[in-house]
C-alpha atoms as a PDB file:
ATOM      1  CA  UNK A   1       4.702  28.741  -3.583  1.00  0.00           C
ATOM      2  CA  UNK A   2       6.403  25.009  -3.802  1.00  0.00           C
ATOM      3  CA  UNK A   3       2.806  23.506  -3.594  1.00  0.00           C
ATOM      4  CA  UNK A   4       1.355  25.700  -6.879  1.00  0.00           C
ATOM      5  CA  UNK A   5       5.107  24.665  -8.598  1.00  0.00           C
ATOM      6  CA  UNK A   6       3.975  21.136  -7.839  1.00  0.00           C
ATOM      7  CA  UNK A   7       0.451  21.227  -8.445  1.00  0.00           C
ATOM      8  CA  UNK A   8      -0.544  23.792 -10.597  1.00  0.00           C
ATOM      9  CA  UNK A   9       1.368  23.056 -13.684  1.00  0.00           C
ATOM     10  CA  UNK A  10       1.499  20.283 -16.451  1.00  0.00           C
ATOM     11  CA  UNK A  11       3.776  18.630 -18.400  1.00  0.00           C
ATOM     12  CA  UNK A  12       4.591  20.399 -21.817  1.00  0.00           C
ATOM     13  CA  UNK A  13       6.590  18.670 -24.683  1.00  0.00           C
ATOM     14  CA  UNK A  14       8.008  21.815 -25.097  1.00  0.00           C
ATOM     15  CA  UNK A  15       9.606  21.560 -21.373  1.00  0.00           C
ATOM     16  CA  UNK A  16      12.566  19.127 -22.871  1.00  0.00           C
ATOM     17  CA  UNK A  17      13.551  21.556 -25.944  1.00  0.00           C
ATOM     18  CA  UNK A  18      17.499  21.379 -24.959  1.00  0.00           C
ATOM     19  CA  UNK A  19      17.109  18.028 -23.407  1.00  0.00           C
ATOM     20  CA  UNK A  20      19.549  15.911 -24.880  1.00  0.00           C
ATOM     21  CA  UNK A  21      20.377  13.415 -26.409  1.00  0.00           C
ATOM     22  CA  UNK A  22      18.241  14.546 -28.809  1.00  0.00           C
ATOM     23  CA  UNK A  23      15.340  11.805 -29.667  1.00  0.00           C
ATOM     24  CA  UNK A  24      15.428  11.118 -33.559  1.00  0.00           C
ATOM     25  CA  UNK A  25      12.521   8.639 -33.431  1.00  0.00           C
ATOM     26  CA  UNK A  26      13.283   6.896 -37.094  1.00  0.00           C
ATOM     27  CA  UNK A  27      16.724   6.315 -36.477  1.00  0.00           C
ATOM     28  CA  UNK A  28      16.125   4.862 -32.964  1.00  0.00           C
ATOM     29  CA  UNK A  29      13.505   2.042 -34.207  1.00  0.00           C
ATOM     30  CA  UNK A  30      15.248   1.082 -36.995  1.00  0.00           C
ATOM     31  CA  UNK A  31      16.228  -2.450 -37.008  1.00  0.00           C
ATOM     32  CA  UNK A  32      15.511  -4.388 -33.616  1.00  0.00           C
ATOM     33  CA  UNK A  33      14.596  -2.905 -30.197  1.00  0.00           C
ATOM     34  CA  UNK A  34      13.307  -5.439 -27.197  1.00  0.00           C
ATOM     35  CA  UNK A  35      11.315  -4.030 -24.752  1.00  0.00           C
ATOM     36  CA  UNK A  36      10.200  -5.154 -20.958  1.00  0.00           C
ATOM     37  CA  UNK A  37       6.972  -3.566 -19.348  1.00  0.00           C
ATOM     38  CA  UNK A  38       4.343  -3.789 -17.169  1.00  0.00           C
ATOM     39  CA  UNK A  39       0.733  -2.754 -16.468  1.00  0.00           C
ATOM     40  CA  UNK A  40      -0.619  -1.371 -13.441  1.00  0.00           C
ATOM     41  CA  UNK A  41      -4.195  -1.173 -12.177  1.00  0.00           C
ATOM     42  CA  UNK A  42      -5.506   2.379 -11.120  1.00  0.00           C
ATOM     43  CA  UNK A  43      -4.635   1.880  -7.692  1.00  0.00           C
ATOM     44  CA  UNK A  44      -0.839   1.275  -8.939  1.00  0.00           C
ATOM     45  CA  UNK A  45      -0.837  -2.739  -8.331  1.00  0.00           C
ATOM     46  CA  UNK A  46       1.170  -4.625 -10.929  1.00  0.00           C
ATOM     47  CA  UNK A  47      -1.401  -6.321 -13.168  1.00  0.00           C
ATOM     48  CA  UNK A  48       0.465  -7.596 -15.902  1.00  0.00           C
ATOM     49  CA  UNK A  49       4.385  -8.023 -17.575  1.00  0.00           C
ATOM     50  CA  UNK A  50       5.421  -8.551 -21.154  1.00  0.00           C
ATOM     51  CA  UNK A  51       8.499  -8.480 -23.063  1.00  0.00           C
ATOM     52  CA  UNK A  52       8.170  -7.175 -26.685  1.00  0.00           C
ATOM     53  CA  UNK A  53      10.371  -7.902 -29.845  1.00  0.00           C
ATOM     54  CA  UNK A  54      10.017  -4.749 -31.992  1.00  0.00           C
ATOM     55  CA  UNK A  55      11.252  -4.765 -35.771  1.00  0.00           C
ATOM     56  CA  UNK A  56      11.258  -1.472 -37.372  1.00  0.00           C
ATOM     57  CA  UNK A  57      12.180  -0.702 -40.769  1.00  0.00           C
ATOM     58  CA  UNK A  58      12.182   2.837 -42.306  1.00  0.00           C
ATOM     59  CA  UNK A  59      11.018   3.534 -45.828  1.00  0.00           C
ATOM     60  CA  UNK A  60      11.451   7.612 -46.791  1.00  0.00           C
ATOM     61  CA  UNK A  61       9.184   9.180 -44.331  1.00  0.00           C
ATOM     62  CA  UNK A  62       7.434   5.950 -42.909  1.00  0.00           C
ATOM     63  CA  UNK A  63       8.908   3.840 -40.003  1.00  0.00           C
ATOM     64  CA  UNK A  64       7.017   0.218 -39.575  1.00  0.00           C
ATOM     65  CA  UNK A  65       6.807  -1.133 -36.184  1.00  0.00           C
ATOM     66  CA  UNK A  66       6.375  -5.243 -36.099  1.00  0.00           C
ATOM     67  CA  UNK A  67       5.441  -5.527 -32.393  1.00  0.00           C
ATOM     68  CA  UNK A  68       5.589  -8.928 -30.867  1.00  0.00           C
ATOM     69  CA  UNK A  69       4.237  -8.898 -27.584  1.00  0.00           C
ATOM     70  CA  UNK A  70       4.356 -11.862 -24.647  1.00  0.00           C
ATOM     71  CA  UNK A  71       2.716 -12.066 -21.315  1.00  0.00           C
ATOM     72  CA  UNK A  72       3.348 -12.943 -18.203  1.00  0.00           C
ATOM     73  CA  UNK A  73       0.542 -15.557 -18.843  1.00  0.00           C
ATOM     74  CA  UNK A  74       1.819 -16.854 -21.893  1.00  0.00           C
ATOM     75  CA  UNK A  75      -0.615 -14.346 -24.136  1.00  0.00           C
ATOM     76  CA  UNK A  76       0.767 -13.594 -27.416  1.00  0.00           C
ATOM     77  CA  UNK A  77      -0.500 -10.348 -29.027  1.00  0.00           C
ATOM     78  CA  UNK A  78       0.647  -8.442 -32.221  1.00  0.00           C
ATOM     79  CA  UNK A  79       0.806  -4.850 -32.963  1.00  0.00           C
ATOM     80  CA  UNK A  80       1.821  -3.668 -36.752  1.00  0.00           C
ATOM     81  CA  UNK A  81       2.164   0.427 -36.332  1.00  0.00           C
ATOM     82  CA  UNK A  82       2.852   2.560 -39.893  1.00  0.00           C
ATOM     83  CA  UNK A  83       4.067   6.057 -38.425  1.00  0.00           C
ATOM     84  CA  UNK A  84       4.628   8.478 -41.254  1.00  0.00           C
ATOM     85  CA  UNK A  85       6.565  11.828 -40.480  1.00  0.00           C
ATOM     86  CA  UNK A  86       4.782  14.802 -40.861  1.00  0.00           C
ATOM     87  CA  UNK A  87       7.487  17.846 -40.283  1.00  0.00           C
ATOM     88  CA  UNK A  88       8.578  19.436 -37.660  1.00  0.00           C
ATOM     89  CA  UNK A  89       8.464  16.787 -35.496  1.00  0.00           C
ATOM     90  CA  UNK A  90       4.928  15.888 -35.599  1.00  0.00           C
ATOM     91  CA  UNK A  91       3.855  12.023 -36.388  1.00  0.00           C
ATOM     92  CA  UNK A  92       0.844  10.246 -37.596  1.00  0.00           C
ATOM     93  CA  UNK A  93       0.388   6.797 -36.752  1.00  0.00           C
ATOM     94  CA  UNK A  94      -1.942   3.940 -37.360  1.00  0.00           C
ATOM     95  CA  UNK A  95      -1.955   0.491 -36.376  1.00  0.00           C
ATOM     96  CA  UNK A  96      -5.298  -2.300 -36.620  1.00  0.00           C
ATOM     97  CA  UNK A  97      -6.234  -2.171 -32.984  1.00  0.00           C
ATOM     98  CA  UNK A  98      -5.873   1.774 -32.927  1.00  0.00           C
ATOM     99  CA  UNK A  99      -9.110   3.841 -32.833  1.00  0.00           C
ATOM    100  CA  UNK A 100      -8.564   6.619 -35.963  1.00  0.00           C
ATOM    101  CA  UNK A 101      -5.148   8.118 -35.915  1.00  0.00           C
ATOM    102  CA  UNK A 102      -2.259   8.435 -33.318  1.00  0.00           C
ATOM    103  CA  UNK A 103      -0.730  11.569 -32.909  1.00  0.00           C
ATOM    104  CA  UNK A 104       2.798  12.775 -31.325  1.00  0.00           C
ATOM    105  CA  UNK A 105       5.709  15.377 -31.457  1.00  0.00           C
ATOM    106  CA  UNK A 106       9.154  14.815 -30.800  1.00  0.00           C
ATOM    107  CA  UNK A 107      10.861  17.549 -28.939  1.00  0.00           C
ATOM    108  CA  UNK A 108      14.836  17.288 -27.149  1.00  0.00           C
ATOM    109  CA  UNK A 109      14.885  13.460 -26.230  1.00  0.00           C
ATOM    110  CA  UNK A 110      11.058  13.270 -25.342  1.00  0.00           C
ATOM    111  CA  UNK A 111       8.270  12.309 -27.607  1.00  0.00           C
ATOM    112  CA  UNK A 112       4.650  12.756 -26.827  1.00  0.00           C
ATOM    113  CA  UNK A 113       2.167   9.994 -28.356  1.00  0.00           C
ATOM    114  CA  UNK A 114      -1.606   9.779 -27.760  1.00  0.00           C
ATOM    115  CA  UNK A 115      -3.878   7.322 -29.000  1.00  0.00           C
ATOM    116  CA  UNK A 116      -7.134   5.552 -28.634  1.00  0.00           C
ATOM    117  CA  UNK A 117      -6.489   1.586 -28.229  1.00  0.00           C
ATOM    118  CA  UNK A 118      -9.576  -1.125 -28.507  1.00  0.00           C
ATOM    119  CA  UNK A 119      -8.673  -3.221 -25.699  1.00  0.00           C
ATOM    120  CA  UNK A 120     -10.900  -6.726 -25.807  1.00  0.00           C
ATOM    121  CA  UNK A 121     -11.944  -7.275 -22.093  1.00  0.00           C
ATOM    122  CA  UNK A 122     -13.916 -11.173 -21.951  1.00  0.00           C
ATOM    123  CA  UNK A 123     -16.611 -10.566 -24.705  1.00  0.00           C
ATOM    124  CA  UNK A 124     -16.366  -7.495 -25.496  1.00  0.00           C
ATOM    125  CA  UNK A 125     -14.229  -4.127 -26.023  1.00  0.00           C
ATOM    126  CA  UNK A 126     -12.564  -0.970 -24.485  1.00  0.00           C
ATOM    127  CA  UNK A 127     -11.839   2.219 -26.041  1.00  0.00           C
ATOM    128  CA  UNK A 128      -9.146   3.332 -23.695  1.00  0.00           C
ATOM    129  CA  UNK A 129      -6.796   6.899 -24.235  1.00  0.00           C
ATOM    130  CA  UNK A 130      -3.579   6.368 -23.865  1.00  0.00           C
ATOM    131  CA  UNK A 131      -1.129   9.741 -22.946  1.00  0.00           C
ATOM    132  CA  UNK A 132       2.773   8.290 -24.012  1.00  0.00           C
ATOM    133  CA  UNK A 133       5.340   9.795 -23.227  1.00  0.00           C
ATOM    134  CA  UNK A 134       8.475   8.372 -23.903  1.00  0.00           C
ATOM    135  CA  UNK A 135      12.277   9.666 -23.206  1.00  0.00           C
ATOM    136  CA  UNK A 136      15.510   8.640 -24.844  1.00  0.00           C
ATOM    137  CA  UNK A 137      18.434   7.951 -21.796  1.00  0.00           C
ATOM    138  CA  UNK A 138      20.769   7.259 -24.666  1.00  0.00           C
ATOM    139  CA  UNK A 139      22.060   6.028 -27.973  1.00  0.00           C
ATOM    140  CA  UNK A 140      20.801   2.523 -26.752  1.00  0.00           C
ATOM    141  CA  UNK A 141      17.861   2.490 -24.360  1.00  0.00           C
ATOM    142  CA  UNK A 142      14.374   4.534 -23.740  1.00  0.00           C
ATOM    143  CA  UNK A 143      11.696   5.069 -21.105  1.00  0.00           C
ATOM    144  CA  UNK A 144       8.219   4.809 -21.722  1.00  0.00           C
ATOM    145  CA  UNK A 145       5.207   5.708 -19.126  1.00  0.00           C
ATOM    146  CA  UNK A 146       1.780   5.800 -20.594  1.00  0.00           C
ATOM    147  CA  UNK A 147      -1.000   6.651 -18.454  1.00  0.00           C
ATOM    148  CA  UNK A 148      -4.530   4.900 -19.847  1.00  0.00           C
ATOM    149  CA  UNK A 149      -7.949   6.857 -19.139  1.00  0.00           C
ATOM    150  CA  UNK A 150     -11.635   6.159 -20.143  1.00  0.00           C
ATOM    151  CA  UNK A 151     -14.181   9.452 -19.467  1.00  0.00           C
ATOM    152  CA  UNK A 152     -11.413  11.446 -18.147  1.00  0.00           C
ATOM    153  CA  UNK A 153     -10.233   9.023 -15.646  1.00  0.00           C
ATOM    154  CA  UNK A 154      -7.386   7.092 -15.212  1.00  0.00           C
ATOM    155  CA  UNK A 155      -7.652   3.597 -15.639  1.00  0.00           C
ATOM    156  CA  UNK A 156      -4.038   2.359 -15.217  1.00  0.00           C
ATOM    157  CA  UNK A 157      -0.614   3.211 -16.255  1.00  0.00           C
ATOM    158  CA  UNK A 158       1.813   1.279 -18.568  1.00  0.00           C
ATOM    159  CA  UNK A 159       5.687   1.470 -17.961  1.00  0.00           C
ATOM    160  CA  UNK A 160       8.312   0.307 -20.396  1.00  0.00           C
ATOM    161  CA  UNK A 161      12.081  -0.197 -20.971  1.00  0.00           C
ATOM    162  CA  UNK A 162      13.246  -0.549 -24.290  1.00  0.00           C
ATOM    163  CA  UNK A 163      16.742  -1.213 -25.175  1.00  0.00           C
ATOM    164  CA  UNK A 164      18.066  -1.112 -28.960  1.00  0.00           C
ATOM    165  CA  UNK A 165      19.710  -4.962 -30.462  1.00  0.00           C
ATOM    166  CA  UNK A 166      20.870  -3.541 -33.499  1.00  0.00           C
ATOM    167  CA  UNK A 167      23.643  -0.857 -33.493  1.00  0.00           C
ATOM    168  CA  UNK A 168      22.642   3.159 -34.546  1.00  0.00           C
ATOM    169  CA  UNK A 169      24.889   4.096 -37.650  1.00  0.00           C
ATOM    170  CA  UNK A 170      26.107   6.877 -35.629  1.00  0.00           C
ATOM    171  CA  UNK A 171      26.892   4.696 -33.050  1.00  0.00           C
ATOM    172  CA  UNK A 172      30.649   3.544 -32.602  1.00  0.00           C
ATOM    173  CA  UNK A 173      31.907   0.696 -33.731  1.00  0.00           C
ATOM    174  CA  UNK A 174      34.520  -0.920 -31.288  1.00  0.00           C
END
């Protein structure tokens, strides 16, 4: 019985309806966030780290994401993401290296996100599906694992930290 409990199920964003505290996606990226993260290989070997200096600003039911990323190498990359709210929890999202449109809910303190990214590999270009899933620990920081696939497979997994620089309103002030 513990082996189909372990085996036979997925994850659902559904699962973390009374987790708390409850993930209110806008509010958290607004203003400045910094993030720390890592890729790894499919085998699980650390590949690559980067720090990323996220600016978000919220205009009625669109939050823009200025993502500056840097490498462990010294690469510098860019990411501009325009996520507009569609109800209920759902979100669009769209950003120049994306593939179509992202898509992700928001249920309890976890949000799923999936997405095509164009990855450039030497001379040419990746279409790899990326499975988010981030969770919110509290008013300040967030956890992020992202597992990357091409035909079905899994390619390698991203893992991030992020941790908000500019206070929640809600938040208290001391």
């Amino acid at each position: 019985m513990l082996g189909m409990s372990l085996f036979g199920c997925s994850v659902s964003i559904d699962d973390y309806q009374n987790a708390t505290p409850k993930l209110d996606l806008f509010q958290y990226f607004d203003g400045e966030v910094k993030a720390w993260g890592m890729l790894q290989d499919r085998s699980g070997k650390q590949t690559r780290r980067f720090e990323v200096a996220i600016k978000g600003t919220v205009q009625g039911d669109q939050l823009t994401l200025e993502e500056d990323f840097i490498f462990d190498d010294g690469e510098k990359q860019r990411r501009v993401w325009v996520i507009t709210a569609m109800g209920n929890g759902h979100f669009i999202g769209e950003a120049g290296d994306v593939v179509g449109q992202a898509s992700g809910k928001v249920v309890g303190n976890a949000l799923n996100w999936q997405y095509v990214l164009r990855v450039p590999v030497g001379d040419s270009t990746y279409d790899i599906h990326f499975n988010d899933w981030m969770y919110l620990q509290d008013d300040k920081r967030m956890f992020n694992q992202a597992e990357m696939t091409k035909f079905g497979f899994k390619v390698g997994q991203v893992t991030l930290f992020f941790e908000r620089v500019t206070p929640m309103a809600t938040s208290p002030s001391f």
